[in-house]
C-alpha atoms as a PDB file:
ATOM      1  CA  UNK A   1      35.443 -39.646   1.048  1.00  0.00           C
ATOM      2  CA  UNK A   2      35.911 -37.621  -2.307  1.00  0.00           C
ATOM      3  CA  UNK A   3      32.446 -36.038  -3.319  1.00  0.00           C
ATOM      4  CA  UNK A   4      32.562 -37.330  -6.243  1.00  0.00           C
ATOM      5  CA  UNK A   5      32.278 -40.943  -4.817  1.00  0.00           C
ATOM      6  CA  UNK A   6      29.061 -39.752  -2.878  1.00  0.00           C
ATOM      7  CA  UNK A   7      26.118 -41.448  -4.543  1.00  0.00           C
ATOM      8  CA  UNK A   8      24.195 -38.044  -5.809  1.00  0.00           C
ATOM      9  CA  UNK A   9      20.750 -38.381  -3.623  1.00  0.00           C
ATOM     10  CA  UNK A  10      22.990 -38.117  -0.327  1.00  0.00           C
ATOM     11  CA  UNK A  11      24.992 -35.120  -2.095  1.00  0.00           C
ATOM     12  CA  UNK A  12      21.495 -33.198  -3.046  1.00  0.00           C
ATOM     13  CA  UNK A  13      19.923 -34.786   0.129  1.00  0.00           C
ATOM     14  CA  UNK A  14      22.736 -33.075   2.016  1.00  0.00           C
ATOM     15  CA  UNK A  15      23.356 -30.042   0.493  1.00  0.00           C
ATOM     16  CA  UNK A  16      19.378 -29.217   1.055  1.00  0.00           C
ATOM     17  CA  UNK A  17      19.490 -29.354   4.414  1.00  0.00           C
ATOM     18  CA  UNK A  18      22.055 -26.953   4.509  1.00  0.00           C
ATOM     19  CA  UNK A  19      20.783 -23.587   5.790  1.00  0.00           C
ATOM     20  CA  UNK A  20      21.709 -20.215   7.123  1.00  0.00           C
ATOM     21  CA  UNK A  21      18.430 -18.626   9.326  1.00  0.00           C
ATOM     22  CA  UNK A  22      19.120 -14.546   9.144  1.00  0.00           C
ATOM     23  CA  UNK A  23      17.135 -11.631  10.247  1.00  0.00           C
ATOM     24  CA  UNK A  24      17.126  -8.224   7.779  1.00  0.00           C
ATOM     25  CA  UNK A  25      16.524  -5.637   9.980  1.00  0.00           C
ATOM     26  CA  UNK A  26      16.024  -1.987   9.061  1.00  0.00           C
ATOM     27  CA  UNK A  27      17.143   0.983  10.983  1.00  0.00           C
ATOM     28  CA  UNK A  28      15.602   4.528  10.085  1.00  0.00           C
ATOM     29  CA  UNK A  29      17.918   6.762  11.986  1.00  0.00           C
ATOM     30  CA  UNK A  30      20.846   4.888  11.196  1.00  0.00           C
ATOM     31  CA  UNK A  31      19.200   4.982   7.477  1.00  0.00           C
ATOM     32  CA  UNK A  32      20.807   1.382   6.923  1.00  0.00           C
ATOM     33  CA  UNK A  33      19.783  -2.673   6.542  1.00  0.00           C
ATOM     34  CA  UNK A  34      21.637  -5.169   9.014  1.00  0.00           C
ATOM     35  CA  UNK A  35      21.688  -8.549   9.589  1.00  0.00           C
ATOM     36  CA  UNK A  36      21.740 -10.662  12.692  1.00  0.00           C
ATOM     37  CA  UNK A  37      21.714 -14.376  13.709  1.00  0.00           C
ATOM     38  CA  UNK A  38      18.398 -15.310  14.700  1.00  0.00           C
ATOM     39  CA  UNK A  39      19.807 -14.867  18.701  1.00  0.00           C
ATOM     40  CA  UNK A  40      21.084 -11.549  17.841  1.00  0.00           C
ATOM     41  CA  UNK A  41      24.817 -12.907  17.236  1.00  0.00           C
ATOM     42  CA  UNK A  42      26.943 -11.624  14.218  1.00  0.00           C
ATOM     43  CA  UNK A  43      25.594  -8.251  13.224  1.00  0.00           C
ATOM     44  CA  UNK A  44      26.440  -7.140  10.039  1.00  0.00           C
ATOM     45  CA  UNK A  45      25.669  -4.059   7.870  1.00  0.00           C
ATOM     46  CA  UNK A  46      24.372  -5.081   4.178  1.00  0.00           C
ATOM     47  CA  UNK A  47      23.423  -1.950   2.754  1.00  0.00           C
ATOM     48  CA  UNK A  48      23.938   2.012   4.045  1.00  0.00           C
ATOM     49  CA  UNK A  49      22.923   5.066   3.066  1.00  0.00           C
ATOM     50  CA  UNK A  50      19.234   4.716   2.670  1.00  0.00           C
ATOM     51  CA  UNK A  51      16.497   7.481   3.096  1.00  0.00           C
ATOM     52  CA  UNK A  52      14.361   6.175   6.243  1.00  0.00           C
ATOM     53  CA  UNK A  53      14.820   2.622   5.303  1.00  0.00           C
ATOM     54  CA  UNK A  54      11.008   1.029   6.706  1.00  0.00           C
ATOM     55  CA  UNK A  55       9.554  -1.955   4.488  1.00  0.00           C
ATOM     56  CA  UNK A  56      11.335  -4.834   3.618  1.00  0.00           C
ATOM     57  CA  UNK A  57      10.878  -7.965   1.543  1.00  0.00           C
ATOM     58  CA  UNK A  58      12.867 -11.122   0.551  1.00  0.00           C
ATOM     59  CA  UNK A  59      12.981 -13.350  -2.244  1.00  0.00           C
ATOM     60  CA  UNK A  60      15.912 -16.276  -1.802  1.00  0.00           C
ATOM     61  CA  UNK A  61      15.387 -18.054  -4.475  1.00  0.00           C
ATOM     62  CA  UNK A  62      16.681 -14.863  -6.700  1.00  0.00           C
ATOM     63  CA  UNK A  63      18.603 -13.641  -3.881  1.00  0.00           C
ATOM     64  CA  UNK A  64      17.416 -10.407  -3.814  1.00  0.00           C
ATOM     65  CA  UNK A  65      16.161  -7.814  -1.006  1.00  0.00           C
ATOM     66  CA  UNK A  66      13.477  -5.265  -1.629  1.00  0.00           C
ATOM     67  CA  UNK A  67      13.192  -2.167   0.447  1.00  0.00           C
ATOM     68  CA  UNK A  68      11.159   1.269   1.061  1.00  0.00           C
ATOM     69  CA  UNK A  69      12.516   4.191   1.536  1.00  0.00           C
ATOM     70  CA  UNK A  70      10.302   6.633   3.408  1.00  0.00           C
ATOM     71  CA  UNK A  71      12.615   9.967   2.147  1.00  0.00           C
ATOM     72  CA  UNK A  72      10.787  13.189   3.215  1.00  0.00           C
ATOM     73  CA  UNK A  73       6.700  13.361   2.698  1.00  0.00           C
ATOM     74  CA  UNK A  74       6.510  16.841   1.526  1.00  0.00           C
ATOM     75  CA  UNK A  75       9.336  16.674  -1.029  1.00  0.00           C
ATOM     76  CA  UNK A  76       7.330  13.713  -2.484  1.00  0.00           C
ATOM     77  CA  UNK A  77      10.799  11.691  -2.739  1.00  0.00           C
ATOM     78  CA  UNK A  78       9.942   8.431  -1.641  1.00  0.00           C
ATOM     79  CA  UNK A  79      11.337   5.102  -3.148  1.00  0.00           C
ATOM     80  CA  UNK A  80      12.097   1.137  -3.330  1.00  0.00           C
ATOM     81  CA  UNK A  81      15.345  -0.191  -4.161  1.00  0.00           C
ATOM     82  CA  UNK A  82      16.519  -3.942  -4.655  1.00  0.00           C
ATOM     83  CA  UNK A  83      20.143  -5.166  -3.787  1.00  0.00           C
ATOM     84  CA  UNK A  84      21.340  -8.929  -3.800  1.00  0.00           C
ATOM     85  CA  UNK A  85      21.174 -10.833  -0.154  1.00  0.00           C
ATOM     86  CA  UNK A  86      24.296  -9.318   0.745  1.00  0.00           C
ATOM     87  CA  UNK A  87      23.742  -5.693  -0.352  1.00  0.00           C
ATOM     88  CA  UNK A  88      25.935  -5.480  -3.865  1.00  0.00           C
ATOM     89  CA  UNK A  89      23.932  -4.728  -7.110  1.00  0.00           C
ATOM     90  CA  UNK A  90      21.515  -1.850  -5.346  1.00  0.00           C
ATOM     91  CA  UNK A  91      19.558  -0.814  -7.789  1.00  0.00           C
ATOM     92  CA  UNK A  92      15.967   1.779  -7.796  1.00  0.00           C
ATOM     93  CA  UNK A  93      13.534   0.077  -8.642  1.00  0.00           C
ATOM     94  CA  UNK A  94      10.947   2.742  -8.235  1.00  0.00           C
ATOM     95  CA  UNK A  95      12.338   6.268  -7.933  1.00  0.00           C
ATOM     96  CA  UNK A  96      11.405   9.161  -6.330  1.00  0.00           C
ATOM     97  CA  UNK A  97       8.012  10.980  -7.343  1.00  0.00           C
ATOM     98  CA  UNK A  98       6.321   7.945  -7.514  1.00  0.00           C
ATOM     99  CA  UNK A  99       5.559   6.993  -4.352  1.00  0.00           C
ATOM    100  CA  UNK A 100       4.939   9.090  -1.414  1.00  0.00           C
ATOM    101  CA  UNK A 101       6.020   7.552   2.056  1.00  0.00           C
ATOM    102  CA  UNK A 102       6.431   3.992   1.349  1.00  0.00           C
ATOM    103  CA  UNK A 103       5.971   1.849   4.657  1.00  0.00           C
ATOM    104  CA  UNK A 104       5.452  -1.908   4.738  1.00  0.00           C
ATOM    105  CA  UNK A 105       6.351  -4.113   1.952  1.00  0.00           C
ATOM    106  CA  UNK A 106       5.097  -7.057   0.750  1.00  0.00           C
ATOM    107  CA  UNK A 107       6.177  -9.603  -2.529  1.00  0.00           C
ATOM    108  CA  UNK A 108       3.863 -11.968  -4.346  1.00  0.00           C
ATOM    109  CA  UNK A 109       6.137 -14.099  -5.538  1.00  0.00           C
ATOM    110  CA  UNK A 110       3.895 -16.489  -7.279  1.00  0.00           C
ATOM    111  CA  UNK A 111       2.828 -13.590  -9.948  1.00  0.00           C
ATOM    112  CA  UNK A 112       5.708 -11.375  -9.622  1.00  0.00           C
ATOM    113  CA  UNK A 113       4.379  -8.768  -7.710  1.00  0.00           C
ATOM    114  CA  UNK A 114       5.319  -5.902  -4.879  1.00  0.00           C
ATOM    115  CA  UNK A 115       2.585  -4.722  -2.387  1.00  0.00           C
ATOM    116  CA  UNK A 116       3.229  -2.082  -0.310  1.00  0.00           C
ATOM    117  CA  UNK A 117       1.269   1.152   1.664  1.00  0.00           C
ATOM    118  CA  UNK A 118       2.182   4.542   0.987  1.00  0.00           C
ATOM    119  CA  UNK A 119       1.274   6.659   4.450  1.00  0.00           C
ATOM    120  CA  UNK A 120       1.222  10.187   3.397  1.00  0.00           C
ATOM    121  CA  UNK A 121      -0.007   9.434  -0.183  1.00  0.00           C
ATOM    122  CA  UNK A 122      -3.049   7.505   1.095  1.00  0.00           C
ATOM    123  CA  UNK A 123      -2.877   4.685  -0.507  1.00  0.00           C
ATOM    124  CA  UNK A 124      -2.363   1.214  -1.226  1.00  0.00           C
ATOM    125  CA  UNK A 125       0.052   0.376  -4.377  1.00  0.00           C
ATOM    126  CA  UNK A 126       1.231  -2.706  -6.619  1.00  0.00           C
ATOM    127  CA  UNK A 127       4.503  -2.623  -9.119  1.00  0.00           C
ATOM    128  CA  UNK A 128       5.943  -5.734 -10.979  1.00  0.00           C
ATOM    129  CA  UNK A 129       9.212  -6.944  -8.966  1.00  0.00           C
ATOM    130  CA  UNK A 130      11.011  -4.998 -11.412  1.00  0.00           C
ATOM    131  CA  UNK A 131       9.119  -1.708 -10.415  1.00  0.00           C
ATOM    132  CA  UNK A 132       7.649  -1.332 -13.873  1.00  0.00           C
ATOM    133  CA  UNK A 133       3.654  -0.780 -13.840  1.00  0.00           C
ATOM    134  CA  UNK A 134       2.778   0.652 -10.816  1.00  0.00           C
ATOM    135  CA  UNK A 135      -0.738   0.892 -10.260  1.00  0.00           C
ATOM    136  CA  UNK A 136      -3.241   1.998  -7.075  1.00  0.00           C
ATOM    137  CA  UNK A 137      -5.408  -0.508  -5.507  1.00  0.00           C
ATOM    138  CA  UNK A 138      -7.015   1.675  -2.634  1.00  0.00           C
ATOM    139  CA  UNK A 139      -6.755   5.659  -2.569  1.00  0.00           C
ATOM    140  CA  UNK A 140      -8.168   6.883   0.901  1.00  0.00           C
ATOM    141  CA  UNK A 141      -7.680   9.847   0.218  1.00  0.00           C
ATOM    142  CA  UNK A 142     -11.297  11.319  -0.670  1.00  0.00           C
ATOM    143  CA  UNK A 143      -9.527  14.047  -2.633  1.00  0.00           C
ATOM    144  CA  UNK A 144      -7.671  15.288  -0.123  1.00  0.00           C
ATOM    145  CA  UNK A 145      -4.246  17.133  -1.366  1.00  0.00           C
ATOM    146  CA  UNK A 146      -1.090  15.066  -1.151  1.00  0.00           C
ATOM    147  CA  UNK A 147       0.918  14.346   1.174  1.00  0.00           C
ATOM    148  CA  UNK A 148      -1.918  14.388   3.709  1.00  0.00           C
ATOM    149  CA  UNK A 149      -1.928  15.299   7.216  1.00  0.00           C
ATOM    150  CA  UNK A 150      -5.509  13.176   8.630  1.00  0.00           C
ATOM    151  CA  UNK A 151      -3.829  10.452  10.051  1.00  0.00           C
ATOM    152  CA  UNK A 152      -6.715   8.001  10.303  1.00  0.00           C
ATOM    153  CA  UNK A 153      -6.257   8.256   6.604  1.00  0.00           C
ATOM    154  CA  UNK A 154      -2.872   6.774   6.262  1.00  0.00           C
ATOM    155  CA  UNK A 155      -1.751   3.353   5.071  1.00  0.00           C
ATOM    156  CA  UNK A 156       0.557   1.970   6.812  1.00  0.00           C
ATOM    157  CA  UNK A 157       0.898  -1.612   7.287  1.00  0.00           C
ATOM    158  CA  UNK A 158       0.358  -4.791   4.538  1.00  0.00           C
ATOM    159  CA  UNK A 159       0.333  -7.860   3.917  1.00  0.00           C
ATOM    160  CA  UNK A 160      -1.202 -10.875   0.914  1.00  0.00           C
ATOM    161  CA  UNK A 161      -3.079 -13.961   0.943  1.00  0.00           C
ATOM    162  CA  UNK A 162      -2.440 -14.939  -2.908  1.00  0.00           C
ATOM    163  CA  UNK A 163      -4.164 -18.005  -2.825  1.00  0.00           C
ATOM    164  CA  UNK A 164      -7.815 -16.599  -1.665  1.00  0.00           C
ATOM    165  CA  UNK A 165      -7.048 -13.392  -3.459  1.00  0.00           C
ATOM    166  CA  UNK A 166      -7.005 -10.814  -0.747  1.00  0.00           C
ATOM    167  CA  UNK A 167      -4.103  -8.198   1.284  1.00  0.00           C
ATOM    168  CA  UNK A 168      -4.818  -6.513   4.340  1.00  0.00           C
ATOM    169  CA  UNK A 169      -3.542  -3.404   5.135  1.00  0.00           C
ATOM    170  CA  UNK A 170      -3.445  -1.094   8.185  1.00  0.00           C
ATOM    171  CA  UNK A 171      -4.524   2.528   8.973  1.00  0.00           C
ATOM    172  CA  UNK A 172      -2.726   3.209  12.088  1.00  0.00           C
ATOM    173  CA  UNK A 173      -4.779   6.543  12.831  1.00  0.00           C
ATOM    174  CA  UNK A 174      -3.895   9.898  14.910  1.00  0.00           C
ATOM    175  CA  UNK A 175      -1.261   9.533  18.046  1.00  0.00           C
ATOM    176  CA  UNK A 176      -2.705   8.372  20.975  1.00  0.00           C
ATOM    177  CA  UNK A 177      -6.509   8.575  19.055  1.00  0.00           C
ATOM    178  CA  UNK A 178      -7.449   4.282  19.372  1.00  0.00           C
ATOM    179  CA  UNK A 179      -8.777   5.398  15.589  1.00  0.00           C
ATOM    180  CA  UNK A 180      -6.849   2.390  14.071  1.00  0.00           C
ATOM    181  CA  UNK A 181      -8.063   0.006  11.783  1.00  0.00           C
ATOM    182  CA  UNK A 182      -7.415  -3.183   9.968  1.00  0.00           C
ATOM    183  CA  UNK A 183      -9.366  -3.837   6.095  1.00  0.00           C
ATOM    184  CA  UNK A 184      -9.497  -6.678   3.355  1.00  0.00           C
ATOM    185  CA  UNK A 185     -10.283  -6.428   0.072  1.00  0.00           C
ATOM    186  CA  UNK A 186      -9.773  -8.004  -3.361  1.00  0.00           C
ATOM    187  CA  UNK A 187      -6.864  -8.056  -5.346  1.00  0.00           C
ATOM    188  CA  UNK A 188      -8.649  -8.029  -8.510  1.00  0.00           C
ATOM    189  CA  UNK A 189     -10.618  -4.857  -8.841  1.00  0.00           C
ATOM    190  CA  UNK A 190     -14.244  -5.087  -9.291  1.00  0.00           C
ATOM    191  CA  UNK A 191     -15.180  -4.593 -12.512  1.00  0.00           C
ATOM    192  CA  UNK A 192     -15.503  -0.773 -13.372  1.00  0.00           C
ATOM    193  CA  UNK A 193     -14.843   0.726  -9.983  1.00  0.00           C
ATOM    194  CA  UNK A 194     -11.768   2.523  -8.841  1.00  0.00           C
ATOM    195  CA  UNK A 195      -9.722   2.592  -5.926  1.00  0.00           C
ATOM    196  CA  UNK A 196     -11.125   5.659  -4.601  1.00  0.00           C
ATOM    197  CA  UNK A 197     -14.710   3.855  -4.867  1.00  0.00           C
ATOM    198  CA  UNK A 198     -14.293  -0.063  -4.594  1.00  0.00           C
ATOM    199  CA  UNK A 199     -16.877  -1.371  -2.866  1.00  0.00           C
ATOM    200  CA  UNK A 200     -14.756  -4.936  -1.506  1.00  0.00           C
ATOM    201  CA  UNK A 201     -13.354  -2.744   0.904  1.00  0.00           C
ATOM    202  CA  UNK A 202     -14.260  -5.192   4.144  1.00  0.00           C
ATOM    203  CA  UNK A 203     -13.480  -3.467   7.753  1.00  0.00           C
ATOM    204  CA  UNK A 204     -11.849  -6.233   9.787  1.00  0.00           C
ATOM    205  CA  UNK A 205     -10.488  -4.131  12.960  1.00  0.00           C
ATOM    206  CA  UNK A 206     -11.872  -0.883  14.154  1.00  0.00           C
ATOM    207  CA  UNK A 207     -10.655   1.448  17.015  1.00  0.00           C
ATOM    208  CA  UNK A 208      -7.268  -0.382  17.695  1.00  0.00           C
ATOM    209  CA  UNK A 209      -4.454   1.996  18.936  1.00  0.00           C
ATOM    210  CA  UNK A 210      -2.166   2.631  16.270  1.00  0.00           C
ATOM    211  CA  UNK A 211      -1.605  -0.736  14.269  1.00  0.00           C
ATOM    212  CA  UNK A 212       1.733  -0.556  12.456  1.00  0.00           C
ATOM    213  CA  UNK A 213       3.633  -4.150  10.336  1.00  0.00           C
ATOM    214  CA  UNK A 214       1.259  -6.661   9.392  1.00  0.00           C
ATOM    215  CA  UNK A 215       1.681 -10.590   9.070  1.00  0.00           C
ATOM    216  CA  UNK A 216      -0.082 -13.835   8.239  1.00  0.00           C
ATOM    217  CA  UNK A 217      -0.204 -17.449   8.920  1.00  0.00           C
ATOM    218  CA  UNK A 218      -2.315 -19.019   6.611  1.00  0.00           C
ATOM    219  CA  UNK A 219      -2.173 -22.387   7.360  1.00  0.00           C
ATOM    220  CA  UNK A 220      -3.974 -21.591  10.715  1.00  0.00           C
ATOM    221  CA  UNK A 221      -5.860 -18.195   9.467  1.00  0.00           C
ATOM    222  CA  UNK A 222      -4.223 -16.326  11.781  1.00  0.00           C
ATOM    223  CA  UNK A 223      -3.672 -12.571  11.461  1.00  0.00           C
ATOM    224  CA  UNK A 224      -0.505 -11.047  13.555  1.00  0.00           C
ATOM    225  CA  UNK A 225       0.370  -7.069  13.637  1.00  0.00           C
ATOM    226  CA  UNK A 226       2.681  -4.438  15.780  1.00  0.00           C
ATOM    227  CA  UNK A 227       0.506  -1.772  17.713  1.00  0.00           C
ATOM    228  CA  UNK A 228       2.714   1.500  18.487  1.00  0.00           C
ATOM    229  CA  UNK A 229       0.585   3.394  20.457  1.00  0.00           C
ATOM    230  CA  UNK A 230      -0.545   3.141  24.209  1.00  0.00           C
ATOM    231  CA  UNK A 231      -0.763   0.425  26.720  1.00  0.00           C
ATOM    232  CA  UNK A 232      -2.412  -1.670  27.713  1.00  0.00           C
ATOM    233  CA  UNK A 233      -3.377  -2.431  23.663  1.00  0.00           C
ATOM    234  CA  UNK A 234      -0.904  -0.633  22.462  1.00  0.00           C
ATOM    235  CA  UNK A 235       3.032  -0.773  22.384  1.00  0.00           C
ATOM    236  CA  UNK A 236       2.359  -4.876  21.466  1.00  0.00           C
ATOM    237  CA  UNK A 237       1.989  -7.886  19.253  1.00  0.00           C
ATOM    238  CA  UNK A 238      -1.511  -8.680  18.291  1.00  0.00           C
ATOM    239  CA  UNK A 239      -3.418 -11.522  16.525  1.00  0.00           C
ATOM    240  CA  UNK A 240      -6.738 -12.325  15.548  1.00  0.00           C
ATOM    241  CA  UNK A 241      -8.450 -15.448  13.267  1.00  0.00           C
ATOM    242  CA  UNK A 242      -8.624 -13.955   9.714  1.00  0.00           C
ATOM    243  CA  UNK A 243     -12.236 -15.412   9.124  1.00  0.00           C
ATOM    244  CA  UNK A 244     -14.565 -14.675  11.220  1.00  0.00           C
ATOM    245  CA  UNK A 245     -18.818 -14.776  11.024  1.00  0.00           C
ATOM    246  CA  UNK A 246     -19.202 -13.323  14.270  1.00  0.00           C
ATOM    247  CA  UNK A 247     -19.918  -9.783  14.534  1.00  0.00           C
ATOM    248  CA  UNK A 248     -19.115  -7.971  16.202  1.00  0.00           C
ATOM    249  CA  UNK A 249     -15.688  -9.546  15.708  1.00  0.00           C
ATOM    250  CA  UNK A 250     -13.660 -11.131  18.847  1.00  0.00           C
ATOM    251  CA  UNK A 251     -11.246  -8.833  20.411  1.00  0.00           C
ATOM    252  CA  UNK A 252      -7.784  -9.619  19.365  1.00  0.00           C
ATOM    253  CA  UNK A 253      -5.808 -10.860  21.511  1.00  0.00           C
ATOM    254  CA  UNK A 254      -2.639  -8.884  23.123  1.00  0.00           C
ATOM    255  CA  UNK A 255       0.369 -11.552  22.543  1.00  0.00           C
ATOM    256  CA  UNK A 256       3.667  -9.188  23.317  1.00  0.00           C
ATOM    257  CA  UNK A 257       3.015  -6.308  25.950  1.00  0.00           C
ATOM    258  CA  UNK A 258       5.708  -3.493  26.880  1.00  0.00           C
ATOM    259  CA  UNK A 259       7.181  -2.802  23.683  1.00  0.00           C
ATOM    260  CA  UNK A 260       8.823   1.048  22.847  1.00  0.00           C
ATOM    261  CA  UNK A 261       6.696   1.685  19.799  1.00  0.00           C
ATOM    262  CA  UNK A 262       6.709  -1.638  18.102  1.00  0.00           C
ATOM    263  CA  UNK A 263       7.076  -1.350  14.279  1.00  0.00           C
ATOM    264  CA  UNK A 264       8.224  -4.921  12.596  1.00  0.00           C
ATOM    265  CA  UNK A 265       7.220  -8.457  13.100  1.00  0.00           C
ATOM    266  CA  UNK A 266       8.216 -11.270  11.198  1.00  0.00           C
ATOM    267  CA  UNK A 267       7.259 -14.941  11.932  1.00  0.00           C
ATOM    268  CA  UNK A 268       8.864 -18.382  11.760  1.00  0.00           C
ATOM    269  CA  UNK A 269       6.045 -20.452  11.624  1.00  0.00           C
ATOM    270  CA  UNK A 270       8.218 -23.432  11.390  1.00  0.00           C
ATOM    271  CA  UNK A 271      10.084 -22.524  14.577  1.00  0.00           C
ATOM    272  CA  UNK A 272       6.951 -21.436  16.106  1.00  0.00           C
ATOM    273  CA  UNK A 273       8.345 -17.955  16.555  1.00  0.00           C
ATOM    274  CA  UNK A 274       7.937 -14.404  15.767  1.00  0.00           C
ATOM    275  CA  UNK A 275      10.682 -11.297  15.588  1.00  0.00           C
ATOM    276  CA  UNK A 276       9.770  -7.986  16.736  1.00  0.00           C
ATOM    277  CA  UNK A 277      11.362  -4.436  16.927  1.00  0.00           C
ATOM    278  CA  UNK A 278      10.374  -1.108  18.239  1.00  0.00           C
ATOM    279  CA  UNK A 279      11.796   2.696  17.199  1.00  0.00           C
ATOM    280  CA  UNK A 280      13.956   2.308  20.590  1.00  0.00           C
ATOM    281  CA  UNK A 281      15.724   0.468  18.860  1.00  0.00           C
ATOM    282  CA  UNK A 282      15.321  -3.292  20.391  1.00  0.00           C
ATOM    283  CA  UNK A 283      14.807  -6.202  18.218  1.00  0.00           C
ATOM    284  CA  UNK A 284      13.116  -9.283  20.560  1.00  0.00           C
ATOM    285  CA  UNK A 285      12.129 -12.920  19.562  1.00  0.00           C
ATOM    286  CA  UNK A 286       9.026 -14.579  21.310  1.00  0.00           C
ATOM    287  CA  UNK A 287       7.019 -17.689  20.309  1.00  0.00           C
ATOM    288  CA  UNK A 288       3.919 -17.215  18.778  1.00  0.00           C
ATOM    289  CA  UNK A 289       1.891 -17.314  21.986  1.00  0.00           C
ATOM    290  CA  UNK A 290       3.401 -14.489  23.250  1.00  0.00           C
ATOM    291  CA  UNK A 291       5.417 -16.667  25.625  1.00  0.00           C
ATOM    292  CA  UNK A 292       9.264 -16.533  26.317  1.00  0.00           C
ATOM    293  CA  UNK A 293       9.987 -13.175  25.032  1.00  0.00           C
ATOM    294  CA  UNK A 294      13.672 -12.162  24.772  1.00  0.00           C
ATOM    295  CA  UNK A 295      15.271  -9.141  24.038  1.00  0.00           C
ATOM    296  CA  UNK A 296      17.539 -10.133  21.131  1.00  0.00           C
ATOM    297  CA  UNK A 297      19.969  -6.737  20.352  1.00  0.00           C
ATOM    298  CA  UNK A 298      18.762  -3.562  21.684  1.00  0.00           C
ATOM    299  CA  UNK A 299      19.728   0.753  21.266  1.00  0.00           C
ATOM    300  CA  UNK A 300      20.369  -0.439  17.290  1.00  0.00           C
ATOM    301  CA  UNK A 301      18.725   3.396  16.274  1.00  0.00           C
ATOM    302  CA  UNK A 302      15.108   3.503  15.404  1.00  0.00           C
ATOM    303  CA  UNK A 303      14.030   0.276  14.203  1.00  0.00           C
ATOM    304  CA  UNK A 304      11.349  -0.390  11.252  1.00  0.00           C
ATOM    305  CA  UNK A 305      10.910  -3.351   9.200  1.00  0.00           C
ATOM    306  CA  UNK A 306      12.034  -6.950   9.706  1.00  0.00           C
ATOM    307  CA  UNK A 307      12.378 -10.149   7.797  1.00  0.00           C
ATOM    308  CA  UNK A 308      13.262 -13.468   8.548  1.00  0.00           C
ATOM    309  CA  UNK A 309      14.871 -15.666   5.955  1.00  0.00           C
ATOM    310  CA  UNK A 310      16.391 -19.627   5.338  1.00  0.00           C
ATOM    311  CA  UNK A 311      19.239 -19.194   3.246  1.00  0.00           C
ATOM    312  CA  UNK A 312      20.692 -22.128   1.569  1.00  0.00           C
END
């Protein structure tokens, strides 16, 4: 039947249905951004070329890709750069000098916004989508010199809850040290404090291995991160309620053991899933529970970041 004889509610009806699932998957030593079929099936490289390639965020509706570049922490050459879905139009969106080591990324859609950690800068930083007004919402640095070498003082991880006002963000802490932490604070700053002396900084996690890529599910106040350092808590997928009253806090709980450095994670809440990868290179699947983990594509280079996207 011609289309145009299709009444137009089954045509829209139809056409939203229609949808592509992809994973974005960054590889630092290959310093470029694949994607893959959700099983790991047709790989194919968007964008090359990149400078330690670590954070990554989507936006589908605009069809665009955000991404960190880590570059080299003493040269202070750090970046983010946007392309389209498919890897044309790259563009800088915040260049060199601005940023330090740029790790996890994170978009507020809603109010047009960019979140992401900067490791050897010690701190956490916000930019319009555009990369114009960049600002600093935590600096834990306490005057230390940049790039700084106290590990327990790098950002690393981060992620938003828009609607109760808050991002999280992780301090992974020294190799091997279990100095690694997990905080909350406001996204508006309190009035007439800084963020080298906020005082809404809230300490959520406390002597974790080395907590890397943070995640959310809000609907069930669920917190899930990557841990890179040493079993039996380490080299895993973690989660732990968001809200809690009880202190201490509950241990989290270890979802995804045996991991070689795990770095990304990325969940499908509607498909009950979660995508993980590690710096050897492996990118695995596994429902949420930890359950039915499957090693999806693996010796890819050293893998970072991860996103999972519906593409009409």
């Amino acid at each position: 039947m011609p289309a145009s004889t299709v009444p137009k509610s089954k045509r829209v009806a139809s056409a939203a249905q229609t949808t592509i699932s992809r994973l974005f998957v960054l590889d630092l030593s290959g310093g470029r951004i694949f994607t893959v079929n959700p099983d790991g099936s047709n790989q194919k490289n968007i964008v090359t070329n990149c400078r330690l390639p670590d954070g990554v965020a989507l936006d589908v509706e605009a069809g665009h890709i955000y991404w960190t570049n880590m570059g080299v922490p003493y040269l202070n050459d750090g970046s983010i750069e946007r392309a389209d879905l498919d890897g044309k139009n790259r563009k800088v969106i915040v260049p060199e000098g601005r940023t330090f080591t740029p790790k996890q990324l994170h978009l507020d859609k809603k109010n047009g916004k960019l979140y992401w950690c900067d490791r050897e800068g010690m701190r956490v930083m916000r930019a319009n989508v555009d990369g114009s007004n960049i600002e600093t919402l935590v600096d834990t640095s306490a005057e230390d010199a940049r790039p700084g070498k106290d590990a327990k003082k790098w950002c690393v991880g981060i992620t938003v809850d828009v609607g109760r006002g808050h991002f999280y963000w992780t301090q992974k802490g020294p190799d091997k040290g279990n100095q690694g932490r997990i905080f909350r604070a406001n996204i508006e700053m309190p009035k007439g404090q800084t963020a080298s002396n906020r005082s809404d900084i809230e300490l959520l996690f406390d002597g974790l291995p080395e907590p890397i890529d943070l995640e959310l599910d809000l609907n069930s106040r669920v917190m899930y991160w990557t841990d890179r350092g040493d079993p039996p808590r380490g080299n895993s997928a973690n989660r732990a309620p968001m809200d809690s009253n009880l202190q201490p806090r509950p241990d989290p709980e270890v979802l995804v053991k045996h991991l070689m450095e795990g770095i990304g994670i990325a969940l499908d809440l509607k498909g009950n899933r979660m995508f993980l990868t590690d710096l050897a290179g492996s990118v695995y699947s596994a429902r949420l529970d930890g359950s039915d983990k499957k090693v999806l594509l693996f010796v890819q280079g050293n893998l970072a970041g991860i996103a999972y996207a519906e593409i009409p």
